[in-house]
N, C-alpha and C. Protein backbone atom coordinates (compact mmCIF):
# COMPACT_ATOMS: atom_id res chain seq x y z
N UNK A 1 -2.17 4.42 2.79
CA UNK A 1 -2.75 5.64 3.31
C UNK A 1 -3.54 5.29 4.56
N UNK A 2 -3.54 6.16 5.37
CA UNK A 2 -4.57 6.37 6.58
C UNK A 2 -5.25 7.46 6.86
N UNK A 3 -6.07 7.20 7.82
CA UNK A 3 -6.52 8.39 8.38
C UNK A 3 -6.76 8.54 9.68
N UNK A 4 -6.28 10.06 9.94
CA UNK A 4 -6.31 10.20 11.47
C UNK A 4 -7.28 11.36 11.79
N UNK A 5 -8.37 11.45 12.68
CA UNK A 5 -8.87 12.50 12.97
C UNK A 5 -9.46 13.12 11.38
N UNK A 6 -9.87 12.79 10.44
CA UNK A 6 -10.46 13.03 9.26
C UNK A 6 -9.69 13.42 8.07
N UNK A 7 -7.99 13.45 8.24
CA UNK A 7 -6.55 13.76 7.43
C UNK A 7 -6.47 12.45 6.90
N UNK A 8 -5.99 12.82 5.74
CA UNK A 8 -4.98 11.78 4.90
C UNK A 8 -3.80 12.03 5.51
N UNK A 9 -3.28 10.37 5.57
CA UNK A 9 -1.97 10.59 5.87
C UNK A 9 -0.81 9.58 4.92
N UNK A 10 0.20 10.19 4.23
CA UNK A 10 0.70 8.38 3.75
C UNK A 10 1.65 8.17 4.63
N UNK A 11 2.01 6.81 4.70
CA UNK A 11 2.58 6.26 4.82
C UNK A 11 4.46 5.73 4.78
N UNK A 12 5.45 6.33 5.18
CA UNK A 12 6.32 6.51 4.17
C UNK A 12 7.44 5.65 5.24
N UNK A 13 8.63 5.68 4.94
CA UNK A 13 9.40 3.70 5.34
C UNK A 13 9.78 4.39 6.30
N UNK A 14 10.31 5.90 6.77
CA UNK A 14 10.35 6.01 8.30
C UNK A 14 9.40 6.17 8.65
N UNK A 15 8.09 6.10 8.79
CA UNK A 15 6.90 6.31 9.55
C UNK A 15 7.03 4.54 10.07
N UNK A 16 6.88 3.95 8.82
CA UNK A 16 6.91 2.56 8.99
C UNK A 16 8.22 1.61 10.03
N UNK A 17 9.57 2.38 9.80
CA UNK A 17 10.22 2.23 10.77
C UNK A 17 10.48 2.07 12.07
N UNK A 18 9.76 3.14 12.16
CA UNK A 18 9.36 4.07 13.45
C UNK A 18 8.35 2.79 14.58
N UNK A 19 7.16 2.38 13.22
CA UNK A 19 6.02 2.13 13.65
C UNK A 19 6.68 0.69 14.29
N UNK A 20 7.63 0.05 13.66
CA UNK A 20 8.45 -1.60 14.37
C UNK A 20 8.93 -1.30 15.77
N UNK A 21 9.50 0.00 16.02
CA UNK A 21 10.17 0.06 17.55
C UNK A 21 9.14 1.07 18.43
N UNK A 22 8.47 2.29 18.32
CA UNK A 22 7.79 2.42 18.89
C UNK A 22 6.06 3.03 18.12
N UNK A 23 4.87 2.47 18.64
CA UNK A 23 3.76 2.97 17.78
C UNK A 23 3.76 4.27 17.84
N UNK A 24 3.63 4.98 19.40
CA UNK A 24 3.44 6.21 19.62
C UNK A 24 4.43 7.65 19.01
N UNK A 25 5.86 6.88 18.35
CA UNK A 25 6.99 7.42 17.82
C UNK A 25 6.18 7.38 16.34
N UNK A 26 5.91 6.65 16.02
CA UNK A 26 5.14 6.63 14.33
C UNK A 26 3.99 7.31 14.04
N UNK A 27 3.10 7.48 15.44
CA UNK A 27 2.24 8.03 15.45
C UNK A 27 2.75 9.61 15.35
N UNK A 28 3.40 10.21 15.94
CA UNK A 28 3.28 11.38 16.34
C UNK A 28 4.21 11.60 14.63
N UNK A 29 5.08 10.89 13.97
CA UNK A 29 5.68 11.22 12.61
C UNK A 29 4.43 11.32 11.69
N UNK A 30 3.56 10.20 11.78
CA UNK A 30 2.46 10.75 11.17
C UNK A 30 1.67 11.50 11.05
N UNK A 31 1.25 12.53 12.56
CA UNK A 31 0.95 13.51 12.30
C UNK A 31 1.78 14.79 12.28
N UNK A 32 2.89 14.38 11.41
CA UNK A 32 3.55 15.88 11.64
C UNK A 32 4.50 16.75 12.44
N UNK A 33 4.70 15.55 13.94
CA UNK A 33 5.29 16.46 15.06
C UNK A 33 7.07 15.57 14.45
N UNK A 34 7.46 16.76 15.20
CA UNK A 34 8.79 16.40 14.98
C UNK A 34 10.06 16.71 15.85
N UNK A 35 10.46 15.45 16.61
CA UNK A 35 11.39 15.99 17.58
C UNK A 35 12.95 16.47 17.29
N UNK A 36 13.61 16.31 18.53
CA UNK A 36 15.11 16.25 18.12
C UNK A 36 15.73 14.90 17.99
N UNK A 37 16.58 15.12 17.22
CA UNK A 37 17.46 13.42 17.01
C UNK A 37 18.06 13.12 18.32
N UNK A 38 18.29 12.48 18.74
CA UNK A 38 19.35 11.73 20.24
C UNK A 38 20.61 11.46 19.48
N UNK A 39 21.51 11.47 19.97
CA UNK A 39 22.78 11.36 19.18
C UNK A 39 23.18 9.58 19.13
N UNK A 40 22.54 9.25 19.83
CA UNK A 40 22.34 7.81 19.59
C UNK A 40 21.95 7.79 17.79
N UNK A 41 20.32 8.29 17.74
CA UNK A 41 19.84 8.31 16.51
C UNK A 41 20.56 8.70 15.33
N UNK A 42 21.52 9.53 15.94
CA UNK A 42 22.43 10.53 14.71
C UNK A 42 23.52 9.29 14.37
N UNK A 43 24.00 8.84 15.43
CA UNK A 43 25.41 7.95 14.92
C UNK A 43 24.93 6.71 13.90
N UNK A 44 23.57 6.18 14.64
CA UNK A 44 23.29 4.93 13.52
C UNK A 44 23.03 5.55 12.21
N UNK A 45 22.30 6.48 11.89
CA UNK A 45 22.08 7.05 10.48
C UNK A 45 23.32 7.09 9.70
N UNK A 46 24.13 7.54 10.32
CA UNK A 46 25.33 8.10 9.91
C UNK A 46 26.20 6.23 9.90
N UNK A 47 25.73 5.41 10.63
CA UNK A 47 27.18 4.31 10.21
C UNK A 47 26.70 3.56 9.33
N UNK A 48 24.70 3.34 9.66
CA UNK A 48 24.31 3.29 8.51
C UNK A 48 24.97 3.45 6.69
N UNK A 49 24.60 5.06 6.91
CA UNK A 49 25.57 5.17 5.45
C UNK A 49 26.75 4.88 4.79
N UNK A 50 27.23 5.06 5.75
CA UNK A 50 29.06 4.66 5.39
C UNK A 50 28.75 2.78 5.62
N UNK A 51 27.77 2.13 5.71
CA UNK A 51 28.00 0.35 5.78
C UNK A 51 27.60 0.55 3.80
N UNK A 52 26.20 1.38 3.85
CA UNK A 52 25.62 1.16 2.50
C UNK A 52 26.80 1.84 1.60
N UNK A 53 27.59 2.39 1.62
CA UNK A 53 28.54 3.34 1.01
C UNK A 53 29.62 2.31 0.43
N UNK A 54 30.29 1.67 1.69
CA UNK A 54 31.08 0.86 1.47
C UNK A 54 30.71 -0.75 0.32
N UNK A 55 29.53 -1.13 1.31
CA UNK A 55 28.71 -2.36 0.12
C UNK A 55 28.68 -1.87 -1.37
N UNK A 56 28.24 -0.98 -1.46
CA UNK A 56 28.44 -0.27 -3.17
C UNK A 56 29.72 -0.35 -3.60
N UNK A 57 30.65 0.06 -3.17
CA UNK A 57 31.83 -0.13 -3.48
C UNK A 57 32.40 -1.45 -3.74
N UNK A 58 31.99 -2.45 -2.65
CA UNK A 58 32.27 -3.72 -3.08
C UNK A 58 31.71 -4.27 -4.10
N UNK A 59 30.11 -4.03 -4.09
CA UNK A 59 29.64 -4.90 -4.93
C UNK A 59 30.35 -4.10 -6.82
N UNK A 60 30.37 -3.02 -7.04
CA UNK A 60 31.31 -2.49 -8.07
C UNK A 60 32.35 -3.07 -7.98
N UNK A 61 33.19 -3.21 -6.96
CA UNK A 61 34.82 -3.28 -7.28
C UNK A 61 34.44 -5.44 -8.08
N UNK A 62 33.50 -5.80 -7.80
CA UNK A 62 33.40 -7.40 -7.53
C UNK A 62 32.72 -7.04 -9.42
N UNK A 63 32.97 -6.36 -10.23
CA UNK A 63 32.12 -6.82 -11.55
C UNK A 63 32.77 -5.56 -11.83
N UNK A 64 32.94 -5.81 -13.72
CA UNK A 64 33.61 -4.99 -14.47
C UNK A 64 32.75 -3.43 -14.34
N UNK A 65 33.48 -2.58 -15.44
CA UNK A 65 32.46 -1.44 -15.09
C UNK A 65 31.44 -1.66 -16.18
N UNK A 66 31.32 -2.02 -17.23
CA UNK A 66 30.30 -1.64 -17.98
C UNK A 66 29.16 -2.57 -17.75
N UNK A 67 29.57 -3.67 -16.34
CA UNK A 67 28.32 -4.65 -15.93
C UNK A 67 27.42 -3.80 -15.26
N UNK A 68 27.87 -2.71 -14.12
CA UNK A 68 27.35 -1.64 -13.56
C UNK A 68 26.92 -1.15 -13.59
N UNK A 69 25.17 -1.08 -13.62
CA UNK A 69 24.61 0.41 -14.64
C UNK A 69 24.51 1.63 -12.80
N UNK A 70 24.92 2.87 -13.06
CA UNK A 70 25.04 3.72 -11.95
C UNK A 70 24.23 4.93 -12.53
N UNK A 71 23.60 5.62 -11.52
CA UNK A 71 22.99 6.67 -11.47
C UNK A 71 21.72 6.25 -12.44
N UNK A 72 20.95 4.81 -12.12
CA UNK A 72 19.54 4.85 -12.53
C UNK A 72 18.74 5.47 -12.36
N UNK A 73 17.84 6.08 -13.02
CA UNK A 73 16.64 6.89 -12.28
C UNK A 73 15.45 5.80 -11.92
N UNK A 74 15.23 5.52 -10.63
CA UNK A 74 14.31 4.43 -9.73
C UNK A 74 13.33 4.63 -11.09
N UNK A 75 12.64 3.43 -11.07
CA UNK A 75 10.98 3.75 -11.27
C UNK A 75 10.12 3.76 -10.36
N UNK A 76 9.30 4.66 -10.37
CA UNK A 76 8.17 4.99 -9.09
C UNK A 76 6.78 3.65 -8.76
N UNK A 77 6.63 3.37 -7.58
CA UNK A 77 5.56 2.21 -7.53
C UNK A 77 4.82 2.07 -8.04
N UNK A 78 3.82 1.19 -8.59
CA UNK A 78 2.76 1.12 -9.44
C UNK A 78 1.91 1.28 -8.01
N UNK A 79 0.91 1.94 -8.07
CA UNK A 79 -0.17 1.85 -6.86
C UNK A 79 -1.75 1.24 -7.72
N UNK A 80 -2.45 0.43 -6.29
CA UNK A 80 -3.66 0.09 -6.76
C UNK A 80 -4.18 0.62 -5.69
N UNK A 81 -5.78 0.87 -5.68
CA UNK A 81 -6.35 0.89 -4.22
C UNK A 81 -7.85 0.14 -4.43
N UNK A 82 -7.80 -0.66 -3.52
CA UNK A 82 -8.53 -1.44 -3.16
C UNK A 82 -9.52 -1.42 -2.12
N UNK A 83 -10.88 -1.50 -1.99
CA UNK A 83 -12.07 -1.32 -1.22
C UNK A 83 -12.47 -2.53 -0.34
N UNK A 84 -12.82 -2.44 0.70
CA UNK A 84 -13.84 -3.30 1.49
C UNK A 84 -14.39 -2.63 2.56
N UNK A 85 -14.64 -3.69 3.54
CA UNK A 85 -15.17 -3.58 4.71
C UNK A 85 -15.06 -4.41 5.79
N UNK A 86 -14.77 -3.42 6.79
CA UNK A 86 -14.33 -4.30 8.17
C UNK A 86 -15.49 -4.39 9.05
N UNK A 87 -16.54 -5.60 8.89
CA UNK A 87 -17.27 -6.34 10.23
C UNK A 87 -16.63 -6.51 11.37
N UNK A 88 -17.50 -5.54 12.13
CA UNK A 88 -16.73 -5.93 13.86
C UNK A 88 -18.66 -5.93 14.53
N UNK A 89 -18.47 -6.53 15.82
CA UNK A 89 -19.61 -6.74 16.44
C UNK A 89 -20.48 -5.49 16.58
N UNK A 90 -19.76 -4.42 16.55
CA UNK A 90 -20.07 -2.79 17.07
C UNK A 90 -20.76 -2.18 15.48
N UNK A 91 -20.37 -2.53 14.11
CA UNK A 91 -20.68 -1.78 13.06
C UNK A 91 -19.51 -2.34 12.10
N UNK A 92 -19.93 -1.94 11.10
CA UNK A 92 -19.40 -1.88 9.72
C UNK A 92 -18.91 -0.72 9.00
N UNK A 93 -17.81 -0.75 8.62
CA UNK A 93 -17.01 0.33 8.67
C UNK A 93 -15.92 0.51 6.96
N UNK A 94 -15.60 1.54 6.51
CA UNK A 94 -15.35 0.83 4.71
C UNK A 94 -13.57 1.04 5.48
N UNK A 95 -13.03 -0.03 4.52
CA UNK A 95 -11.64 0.73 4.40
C UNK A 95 -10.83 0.65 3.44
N UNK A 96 -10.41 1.61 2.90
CA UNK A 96 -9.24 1.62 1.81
C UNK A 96 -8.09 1.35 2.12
N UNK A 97 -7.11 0.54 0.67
CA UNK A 97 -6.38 -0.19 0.87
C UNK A 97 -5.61 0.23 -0.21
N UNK A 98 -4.44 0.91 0.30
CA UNK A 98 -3.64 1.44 -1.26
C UNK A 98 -2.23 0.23 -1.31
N UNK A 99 -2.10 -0.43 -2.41
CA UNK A 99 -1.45 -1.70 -2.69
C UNK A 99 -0.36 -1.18 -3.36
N UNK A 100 0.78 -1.04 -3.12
CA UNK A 100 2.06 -0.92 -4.10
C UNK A 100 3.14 -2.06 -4.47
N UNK A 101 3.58 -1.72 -5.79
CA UNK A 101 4.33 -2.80 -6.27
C UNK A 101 5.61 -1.70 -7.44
N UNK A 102 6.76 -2.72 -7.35
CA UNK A 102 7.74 -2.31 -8.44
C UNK A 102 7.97 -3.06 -9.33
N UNK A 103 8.39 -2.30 -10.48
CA UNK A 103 8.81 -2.83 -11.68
C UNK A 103 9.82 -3.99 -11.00
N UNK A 104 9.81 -5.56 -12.08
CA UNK A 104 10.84 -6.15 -11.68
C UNK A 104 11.77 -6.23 -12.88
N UNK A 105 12.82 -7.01 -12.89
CA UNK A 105 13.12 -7.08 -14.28
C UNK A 105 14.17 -8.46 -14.40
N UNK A 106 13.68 -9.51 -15.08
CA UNK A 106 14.18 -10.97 -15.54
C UNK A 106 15.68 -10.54 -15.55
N UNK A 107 16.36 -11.82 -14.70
CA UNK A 107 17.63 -11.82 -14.96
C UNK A 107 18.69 -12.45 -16.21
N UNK A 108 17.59 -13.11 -16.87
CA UNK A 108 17.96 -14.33 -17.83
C UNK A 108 17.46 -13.57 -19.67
N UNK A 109 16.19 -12.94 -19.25
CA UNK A 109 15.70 -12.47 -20.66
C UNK A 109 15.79 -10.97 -20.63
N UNK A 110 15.34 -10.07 -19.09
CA UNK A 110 15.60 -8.66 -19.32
C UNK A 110 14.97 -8.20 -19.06
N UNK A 111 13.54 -8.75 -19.43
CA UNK A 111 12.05 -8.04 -19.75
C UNK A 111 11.22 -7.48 -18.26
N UNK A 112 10.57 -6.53 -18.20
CA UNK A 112 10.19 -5.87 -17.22
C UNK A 112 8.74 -6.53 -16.67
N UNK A 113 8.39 -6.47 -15.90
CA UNK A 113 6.81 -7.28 -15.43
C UNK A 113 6.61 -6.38 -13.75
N UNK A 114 5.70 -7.00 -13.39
CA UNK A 114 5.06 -6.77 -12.42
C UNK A 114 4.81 -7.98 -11.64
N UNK A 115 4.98 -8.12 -10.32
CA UNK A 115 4.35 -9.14 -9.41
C UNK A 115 3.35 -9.84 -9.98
N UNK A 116 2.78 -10.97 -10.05
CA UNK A 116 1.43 -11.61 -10.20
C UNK A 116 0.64 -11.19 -9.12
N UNK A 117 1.38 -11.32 -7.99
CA UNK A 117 -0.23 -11.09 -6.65
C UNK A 117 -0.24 -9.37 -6.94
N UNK A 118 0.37 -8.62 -7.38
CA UNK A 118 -0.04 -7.69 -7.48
C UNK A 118 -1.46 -7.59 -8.59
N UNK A 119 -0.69 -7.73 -9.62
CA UNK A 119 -1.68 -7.67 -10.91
C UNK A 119 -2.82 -8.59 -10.66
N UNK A 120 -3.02 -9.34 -9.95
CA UNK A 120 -4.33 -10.08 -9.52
C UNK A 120 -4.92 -9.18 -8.81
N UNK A 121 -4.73 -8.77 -7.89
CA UNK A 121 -5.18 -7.99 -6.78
C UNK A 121 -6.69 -7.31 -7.56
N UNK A 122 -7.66 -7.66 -6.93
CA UNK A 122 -9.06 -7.15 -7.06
C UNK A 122 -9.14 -5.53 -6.29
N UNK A 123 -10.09 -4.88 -7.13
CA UNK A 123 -10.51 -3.57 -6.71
C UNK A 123 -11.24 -3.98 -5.22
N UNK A 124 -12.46 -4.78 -5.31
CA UNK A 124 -13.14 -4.62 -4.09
C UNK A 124 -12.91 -5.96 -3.45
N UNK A 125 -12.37 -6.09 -2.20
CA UNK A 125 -12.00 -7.51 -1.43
C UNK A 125 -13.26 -8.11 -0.81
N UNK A 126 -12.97 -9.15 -0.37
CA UNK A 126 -13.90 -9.99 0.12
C UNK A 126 -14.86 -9.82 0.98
N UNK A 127 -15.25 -9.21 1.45
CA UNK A 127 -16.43 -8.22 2.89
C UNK A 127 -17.35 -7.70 1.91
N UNK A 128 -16.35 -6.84 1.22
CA UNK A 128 -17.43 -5.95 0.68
C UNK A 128 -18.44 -6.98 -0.64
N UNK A 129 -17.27 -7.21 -1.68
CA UNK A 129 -18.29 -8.63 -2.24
C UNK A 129 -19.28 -9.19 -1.78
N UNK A 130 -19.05 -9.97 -0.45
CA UNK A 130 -19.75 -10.68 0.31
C UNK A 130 -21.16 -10.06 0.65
N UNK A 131 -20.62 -8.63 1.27
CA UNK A 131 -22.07 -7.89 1.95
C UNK A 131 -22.90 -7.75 0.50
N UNK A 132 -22.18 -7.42 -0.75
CA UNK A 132 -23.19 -7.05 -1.55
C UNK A 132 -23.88 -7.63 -1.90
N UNK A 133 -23.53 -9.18 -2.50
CA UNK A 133 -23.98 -10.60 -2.73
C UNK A 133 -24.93 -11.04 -1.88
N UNK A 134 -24.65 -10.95 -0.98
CA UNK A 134 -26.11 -11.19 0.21
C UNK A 134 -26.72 -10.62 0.16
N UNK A 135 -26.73 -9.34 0.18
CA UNK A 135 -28.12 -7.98 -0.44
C UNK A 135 -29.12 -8.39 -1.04
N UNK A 136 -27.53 -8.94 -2.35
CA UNK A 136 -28.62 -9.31 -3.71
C UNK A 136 -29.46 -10.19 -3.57
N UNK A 137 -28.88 -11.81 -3.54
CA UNK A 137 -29.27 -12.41 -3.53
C UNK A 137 -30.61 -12.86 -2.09
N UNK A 138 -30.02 -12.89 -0.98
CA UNK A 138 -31.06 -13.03 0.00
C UNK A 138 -32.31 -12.21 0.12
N UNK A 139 -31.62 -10.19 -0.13
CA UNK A 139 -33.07 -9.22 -0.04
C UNK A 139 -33.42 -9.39 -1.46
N UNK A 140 -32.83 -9.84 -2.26
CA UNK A 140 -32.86 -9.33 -3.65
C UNK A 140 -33.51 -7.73 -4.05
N UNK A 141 -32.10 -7.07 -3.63
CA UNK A 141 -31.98 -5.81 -3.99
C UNK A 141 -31.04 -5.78 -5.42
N UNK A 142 -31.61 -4.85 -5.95
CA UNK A 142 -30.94 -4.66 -7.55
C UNK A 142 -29.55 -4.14 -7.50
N UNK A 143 -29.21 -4.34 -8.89
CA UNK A 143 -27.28 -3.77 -8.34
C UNK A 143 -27.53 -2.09 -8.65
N UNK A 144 -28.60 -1.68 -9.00
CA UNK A 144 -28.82 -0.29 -9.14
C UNK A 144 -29.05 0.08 -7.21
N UNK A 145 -29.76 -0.37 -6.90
CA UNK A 145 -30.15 -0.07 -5.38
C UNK A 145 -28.89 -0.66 -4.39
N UNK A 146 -28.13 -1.28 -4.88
CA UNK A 146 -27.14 -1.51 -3.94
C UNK A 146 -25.80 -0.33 -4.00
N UNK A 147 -25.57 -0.03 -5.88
CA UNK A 147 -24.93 1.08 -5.99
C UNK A 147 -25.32 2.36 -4.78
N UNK A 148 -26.90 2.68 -4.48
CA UNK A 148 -27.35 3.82 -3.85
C UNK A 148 -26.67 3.16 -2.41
N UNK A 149 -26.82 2.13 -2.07
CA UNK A 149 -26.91 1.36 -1.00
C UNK A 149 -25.21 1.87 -0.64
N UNK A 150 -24.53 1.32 -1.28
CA UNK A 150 -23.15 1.47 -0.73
C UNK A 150 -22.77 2.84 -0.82
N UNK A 151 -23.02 3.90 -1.91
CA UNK A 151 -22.41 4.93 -1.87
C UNK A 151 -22.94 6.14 -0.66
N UNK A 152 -24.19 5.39 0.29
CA UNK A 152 -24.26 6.12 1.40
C UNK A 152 -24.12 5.64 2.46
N UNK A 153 -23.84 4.34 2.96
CA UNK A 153 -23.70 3.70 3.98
C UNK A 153 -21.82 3.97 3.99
N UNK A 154 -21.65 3.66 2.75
CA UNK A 154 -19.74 3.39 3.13
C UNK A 154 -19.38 4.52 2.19
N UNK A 155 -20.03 6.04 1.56
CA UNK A 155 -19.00 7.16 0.66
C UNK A 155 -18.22 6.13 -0.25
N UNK A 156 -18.81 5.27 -0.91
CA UNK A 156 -18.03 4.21 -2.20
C UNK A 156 -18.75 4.38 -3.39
N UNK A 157 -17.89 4.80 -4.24
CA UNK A 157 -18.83 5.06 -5.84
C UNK A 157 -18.54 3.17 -6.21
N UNK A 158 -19.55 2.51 -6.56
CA UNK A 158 -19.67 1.37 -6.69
C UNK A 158 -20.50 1.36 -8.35
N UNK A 159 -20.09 0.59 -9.70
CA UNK A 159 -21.05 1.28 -10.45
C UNK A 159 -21.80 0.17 -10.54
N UNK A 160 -23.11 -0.35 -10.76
CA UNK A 160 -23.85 -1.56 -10.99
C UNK A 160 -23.41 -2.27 -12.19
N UNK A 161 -22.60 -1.84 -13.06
CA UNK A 161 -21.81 -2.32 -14.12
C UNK A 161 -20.51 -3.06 -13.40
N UNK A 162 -20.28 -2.68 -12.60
CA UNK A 162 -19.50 -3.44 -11.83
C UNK A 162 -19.41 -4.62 -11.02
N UNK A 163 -20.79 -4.96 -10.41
CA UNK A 163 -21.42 -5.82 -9.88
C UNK A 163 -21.21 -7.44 -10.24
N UNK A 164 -21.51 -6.97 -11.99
CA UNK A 164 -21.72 -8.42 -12.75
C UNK A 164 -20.35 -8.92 -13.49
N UNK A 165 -19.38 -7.75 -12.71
CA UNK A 165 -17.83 -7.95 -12.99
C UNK A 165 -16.96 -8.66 -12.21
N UNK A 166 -17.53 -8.64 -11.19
CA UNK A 166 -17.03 -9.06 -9.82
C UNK A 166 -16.62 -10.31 -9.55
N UNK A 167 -15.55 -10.95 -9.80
CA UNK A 167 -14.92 -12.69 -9.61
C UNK A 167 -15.61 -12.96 -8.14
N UNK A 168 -16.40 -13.94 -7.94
CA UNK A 168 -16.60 -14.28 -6.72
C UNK A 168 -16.18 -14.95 -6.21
């Protein structure tokens, strides 16, 4: 997710597309504007499909049918979102970090899992830890006063139960 001008915006694989060949082309998908295709644009979409069309076909015609499972219904990403803060010389600033991951599934046993760096992945990253830890420890401010502390400097519900949860 982002934000532009005070909007949520997500993120989605043509925005992201877009964003590899031109920024200002990703930019303007992100907010919404929307041009005409170039027929350039139209033919790759289109040979596009018929390459992915054909690969399906091979990779079927290359394995029996009942190896084939067809017409899966995807499973949807697992999302996390994750907190910190970006130090720059000018100010301190919070930013959210929405983390996605897919189901995988063992080729040998079957069984379904999740990434490890996903499932590791901490709620609050390293900045923000950091700034709080120094609070504590150097002003020695309480994790009750740092809760007040963060949820008006950075709009972060932080709970002081959380504090003494925190892998450092």
């Amino acid at each position: 997710m982002t934000h532009v001008w005070g909007m949520t915006m997500k993120i989605t694989t043509d925005v992201f597309e877009s964003s590899l060949h031109c920024k200002y082309k990703a930019f303007l998908k992100l907010t919404g504007h929307r041009g005409v295709k170039s027929d350039y644009e139209s033919l790759l979409a289109a040979t596009r499909e018929q390459v992915r069309l054909v690969m399906i076909d091979k990779m079927v015609a290359a394995h029996a049918d009942d190896e084939v499972d067809r017409n899966v219904p995807l499973n949807r990403p697992h999302t996390k979102v994750a907190y910190d803060l970006r130090i720059t010389a000018t100010g301190i600033r919070r930013r959210v970090i929405e983390c996605g991951a897919l189901t995988h599934r063992c080729s040998q046993c079957g069984k379904c899992f999740l990434p490890p760096e996903y499932k590791k992945r901490d709620k609050h990253c390293h900045a923000l830890k950091s700034w709080a830890m120094y609070h504590h420890v150097v002003h020695r401010i309480s994790f009750e006063q740092l809760e007040r502390m963060i949820e008006e400097s950075f709009n972060l519900r932080v709970g002081s139960a959380e504090f003494h949860m925190m892998p450092l």
